[in-house]
Protein backbone atom coordinates (compact mmCIF):
# COMPACT_ATOMS: atom_id res chain seq x y z
CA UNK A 1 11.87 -4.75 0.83
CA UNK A 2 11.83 -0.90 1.25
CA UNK A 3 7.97 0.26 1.14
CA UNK A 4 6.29 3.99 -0.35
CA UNK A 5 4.37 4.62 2.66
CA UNK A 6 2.58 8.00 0.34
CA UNK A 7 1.63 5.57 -2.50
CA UNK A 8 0.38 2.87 0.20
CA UNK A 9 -1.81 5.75 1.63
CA UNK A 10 -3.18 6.68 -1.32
CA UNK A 11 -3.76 3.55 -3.39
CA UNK A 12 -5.41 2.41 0.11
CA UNK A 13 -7.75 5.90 0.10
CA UNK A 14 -8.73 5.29 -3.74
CA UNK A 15 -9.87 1.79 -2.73
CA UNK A 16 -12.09 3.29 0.04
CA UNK A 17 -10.97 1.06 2.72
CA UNK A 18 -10.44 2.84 6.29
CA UNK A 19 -6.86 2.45 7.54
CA UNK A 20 -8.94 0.26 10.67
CA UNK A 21 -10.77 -2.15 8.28
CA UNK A 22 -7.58 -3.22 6.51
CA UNK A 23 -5.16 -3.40 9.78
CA UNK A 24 -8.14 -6.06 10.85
CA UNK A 25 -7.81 -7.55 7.49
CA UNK A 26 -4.28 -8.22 7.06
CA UNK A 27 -3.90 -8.66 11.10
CA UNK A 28 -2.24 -5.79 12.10
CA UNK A 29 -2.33 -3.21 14.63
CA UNK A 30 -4.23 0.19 13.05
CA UNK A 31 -1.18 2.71 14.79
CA UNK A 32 1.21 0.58 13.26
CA UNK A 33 -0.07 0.17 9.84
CA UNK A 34 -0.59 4.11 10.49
CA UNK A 35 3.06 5.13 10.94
CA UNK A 36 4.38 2.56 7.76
CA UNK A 37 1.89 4.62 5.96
CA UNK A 38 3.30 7.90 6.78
CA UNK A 39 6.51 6.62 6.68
CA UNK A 40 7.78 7.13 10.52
CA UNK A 41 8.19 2.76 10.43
CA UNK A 42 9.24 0.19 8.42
CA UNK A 43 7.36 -2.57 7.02
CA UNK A 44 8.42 -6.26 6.91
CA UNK A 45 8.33 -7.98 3.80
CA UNK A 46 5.33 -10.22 4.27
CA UNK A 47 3.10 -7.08 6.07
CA UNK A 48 3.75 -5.55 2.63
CA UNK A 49 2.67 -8.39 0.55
CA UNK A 50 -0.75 -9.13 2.49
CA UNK A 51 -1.55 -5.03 2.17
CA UNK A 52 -0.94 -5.42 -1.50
CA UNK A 53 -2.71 -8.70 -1.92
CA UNK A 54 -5.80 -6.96 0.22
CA UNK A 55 -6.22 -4.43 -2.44
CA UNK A 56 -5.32 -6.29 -5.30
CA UNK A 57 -2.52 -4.59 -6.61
CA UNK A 58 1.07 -5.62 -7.61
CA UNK A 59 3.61 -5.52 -4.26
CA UNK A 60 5.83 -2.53 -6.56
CA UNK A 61 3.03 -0.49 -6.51
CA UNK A 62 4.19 -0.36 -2.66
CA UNK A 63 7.34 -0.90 -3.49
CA UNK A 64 8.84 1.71 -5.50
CA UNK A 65 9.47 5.72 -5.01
CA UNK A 66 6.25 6.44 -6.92
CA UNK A 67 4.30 9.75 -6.07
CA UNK A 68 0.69 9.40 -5.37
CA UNK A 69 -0.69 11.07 -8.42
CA UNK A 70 1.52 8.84 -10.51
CA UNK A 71 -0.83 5.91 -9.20
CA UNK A 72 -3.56 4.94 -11.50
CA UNK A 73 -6.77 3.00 -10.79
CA UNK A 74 -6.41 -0.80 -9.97
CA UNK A 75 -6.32 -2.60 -12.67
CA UNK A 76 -5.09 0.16 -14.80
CA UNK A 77 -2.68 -1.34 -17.95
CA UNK A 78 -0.23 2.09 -17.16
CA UNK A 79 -0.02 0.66 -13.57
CA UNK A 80 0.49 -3.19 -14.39
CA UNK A 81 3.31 -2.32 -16.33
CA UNK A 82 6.55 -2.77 -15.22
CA UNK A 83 8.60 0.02 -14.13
């Protein structure tokens, strides 16, 4: 499953969670979940689906080549939609 590391960033930012707090949370290291944010490493599949899950969005919010103004609030009927 190929991963927008710029939407992950920012969806993660507009939930107000530091990058630290949700590596503990979803049990992985903070450089890591660093460089799959800024795109310098991949992601495996279930990585992806607990960072999702932790911020309660749908995995193709993550998923997808979306920029990260074209990400609306969670819970947002334009974002639940599918693309």
């Amino acid at each position: 499953m190929r991963h927008n590391g710029a939407a992950m960033k920012a969806i993660r930012q507009k939930c107000g969670i530091p990058l630290r707090r949700l590596a503990q949370d979803i049990g992985v290291d903070p450089g890591y979940l660093s460089r799959v944010e800024n795109g310098q490493r991949g992601a495996g599949d279930e990585t992806l689906h607990r960072y999702a899950d932790r911020l309660d969005v749908p995995i193709e919010a993550i998923t997808h080549e979306e920029t990260p103004r074209d990400q609306d609030e969670p819970g947002s009927p334009r974002r639940d939609q599918p693309h």
